[in-house]
N, C-alpha and C. Protein backbone atom coordinates (compact mmCIF):
# COMPACT_ATOMS: atom_id res chain seq x y z
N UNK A 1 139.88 87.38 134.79
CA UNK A 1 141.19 87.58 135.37
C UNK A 1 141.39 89.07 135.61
N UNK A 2 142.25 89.31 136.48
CA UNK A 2 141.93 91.07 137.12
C UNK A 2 143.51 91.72 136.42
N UNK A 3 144.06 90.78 136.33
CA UNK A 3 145.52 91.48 135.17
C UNK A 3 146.20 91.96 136.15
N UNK A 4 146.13 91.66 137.68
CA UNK A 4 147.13 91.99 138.84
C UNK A 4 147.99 91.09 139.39
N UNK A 5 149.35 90.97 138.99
CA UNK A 5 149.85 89.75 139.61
C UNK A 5 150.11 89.90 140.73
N UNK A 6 149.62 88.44 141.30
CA UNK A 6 149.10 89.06 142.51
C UNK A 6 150.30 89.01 143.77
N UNK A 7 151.49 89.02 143.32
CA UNK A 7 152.50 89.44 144.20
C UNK A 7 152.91 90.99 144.10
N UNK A 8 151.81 91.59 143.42
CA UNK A 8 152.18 93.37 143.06
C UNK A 8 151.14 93.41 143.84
N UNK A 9 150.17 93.42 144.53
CA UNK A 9 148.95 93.64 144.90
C UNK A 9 149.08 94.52 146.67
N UNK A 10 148.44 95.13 146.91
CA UNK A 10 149.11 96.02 147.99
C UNK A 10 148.88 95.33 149.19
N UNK A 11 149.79 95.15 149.91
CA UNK A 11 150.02 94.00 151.47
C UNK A 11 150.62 95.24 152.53
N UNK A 12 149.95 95.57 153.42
CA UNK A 12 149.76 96.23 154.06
C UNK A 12 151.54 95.86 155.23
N UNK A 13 151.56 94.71 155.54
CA UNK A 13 152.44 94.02 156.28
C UNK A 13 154.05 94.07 155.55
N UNK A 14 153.86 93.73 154.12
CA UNK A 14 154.97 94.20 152.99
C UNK A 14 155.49 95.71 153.49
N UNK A 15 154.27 96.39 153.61
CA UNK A 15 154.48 98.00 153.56
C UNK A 15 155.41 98.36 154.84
N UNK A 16 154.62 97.70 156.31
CA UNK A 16 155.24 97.86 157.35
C UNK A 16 157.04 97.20 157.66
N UNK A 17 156.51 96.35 156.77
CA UNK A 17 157.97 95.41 157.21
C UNK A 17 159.07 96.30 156.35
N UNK A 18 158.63 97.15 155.19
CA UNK A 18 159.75 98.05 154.85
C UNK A 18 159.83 99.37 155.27
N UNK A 19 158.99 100.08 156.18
CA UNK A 19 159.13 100.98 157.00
C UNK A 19 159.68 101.26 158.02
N UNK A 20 159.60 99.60 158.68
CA UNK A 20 160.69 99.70 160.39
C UNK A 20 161.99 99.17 159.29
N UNK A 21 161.79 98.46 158.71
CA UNK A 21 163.42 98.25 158.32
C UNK A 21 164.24 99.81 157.85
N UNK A 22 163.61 100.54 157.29
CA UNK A 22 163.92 101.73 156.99
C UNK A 22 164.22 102.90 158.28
N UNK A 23 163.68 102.16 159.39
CA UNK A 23 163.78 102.77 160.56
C UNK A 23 165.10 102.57 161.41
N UNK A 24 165.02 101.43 161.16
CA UNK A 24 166.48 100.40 161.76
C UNK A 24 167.79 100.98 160.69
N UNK A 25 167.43 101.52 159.79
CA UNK A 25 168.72 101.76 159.16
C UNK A 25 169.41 103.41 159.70
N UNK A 26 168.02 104.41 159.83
CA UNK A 26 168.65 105.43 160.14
C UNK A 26 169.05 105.41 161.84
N UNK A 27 168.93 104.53 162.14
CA UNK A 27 169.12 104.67 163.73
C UNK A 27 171.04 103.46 163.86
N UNK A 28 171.17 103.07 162.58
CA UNK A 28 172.83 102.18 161.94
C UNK A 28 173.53 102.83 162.85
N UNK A 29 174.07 104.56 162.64
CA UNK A 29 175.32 105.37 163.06
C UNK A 29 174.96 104.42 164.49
N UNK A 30 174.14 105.21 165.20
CA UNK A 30 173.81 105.05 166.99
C UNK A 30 173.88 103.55 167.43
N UNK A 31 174.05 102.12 166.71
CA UNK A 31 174.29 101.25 166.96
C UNK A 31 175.66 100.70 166.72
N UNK A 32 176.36 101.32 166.00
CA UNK A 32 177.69 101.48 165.87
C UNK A 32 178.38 102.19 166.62
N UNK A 33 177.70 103.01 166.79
CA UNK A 33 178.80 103.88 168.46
C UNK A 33 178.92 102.78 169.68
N UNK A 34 177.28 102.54 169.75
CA UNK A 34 177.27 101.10 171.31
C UNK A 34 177.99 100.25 171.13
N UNK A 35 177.29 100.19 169.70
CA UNK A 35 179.38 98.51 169.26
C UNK A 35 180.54 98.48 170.06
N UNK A 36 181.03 99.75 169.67
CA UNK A 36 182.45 100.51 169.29
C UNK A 36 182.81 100.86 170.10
N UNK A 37 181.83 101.26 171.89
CA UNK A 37 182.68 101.92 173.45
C UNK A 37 183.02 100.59 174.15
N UNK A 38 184.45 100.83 174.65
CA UNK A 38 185.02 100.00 174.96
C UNK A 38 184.64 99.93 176.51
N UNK A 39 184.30 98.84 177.19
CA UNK A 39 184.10 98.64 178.74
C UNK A 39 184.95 97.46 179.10
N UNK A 40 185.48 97.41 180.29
CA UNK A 40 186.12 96.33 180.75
C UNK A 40 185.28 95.09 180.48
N UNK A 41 185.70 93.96 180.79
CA UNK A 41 185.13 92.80 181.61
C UNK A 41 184.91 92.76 183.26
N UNK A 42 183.31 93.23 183.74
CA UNK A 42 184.11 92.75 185.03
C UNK A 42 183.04 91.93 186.11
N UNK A 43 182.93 91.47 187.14
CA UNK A 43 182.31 90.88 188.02
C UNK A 43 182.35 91.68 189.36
N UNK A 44 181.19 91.63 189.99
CA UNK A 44 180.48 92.16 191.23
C UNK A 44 179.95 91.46 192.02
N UNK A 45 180.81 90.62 193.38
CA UNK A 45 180.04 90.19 193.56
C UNK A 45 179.80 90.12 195.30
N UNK A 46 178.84 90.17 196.21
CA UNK A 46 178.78 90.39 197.82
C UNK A 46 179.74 89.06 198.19
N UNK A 47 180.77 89.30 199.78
CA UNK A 47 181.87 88.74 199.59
C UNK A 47 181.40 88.70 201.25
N UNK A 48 180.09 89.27 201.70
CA UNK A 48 179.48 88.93 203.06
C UNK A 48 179.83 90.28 203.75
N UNK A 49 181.34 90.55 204.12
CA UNK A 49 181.44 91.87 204.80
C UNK A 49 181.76 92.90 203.95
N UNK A 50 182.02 92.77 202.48
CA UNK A 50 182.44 93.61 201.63
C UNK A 50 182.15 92.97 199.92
N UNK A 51 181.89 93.99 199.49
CA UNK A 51 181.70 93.76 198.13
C UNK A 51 183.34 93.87 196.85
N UNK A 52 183.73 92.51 196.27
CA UNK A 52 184.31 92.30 195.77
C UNK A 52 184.43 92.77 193.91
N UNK A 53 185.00 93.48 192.91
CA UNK A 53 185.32 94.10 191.88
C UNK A 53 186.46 93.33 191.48
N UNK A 54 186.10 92.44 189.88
CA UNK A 54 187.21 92.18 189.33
C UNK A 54 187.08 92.37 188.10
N UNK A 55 188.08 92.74 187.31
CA UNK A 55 188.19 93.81 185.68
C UNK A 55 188.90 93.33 185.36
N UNK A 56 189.28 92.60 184.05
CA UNK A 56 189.54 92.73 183.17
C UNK A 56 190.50 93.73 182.56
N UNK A 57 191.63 94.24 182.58
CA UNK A 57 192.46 95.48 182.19
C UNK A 57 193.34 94.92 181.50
N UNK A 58 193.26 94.12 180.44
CA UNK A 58 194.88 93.66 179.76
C UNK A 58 195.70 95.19 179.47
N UNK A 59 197.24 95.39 179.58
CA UNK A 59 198.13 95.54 179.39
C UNK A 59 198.37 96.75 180.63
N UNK A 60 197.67 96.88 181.60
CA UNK A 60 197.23 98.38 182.81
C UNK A 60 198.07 97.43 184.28
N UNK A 61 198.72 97.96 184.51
CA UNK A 61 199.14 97.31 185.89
C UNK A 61 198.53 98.14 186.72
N UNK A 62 198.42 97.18 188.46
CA UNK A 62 197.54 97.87 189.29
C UNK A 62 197.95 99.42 189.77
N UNK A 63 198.69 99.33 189.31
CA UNK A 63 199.39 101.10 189.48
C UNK A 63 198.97 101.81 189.15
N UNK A 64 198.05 101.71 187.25
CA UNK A 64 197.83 102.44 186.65
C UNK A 64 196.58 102.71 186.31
N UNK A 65 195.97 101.64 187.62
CA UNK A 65 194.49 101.63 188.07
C UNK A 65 194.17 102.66 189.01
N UNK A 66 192.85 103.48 188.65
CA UNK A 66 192.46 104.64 189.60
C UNK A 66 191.03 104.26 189.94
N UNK A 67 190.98 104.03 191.19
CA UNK A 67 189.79 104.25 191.96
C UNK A 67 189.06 105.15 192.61
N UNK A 68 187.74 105.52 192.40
CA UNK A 68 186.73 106.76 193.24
C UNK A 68 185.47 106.33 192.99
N UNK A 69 184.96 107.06 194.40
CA UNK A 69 183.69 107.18 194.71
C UNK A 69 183.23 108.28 195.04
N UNK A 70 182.24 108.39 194.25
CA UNK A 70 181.41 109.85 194.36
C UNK A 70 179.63 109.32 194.75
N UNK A 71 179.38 109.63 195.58
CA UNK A 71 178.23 109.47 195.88
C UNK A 71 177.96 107.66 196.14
N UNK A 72 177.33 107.38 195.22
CA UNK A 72 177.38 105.89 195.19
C UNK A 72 177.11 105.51 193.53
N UNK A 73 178.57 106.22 193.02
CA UNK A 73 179.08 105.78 192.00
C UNK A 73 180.51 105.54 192.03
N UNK A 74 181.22 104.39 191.24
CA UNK A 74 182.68 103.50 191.45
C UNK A 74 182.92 103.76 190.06
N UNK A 75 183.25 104.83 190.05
CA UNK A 75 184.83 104.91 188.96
C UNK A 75 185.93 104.30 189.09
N UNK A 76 186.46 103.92 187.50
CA UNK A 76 187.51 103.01 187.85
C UNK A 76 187.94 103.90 186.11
């Protein structure tokens, strides 16, 4: 008998599987920010002569909606 039980015995895969997990933890903050930015709801979709935008804005009336285009980017 080798006196190693053999769930102490060195597993190479054990080793890895607690290295990326250790990886995944310091990278926590930066997945909590992506959580946490708020984006509308919205749909895009070709309407044949024009392309149609609908969002999602609970409590914003269309008043208090601002639209631009810069280049061929749609701020809202």
């Amino acid at each position: 008998m080798s006196g190693l039980n053999w769930q102490r015995r060195w597993d190479p895969f054990r080793d890895l599987q607690r290295e990326v997990g250790r990886l995944f933890e310091t990278l926590e903050p930066l997945q909590h920010w992506r959580l946490t930015r708020q984006y509308p709801a919205i749909n895009l979709y070709d309407a044949g002569d024009r392309y149609v935008l609908a969002a999602q804005l609970p409590g914003m009336t269309p008043e208090e909606v601002d639209l631009s285009i810069t280049g061929e980017t749609l701020t809202i």
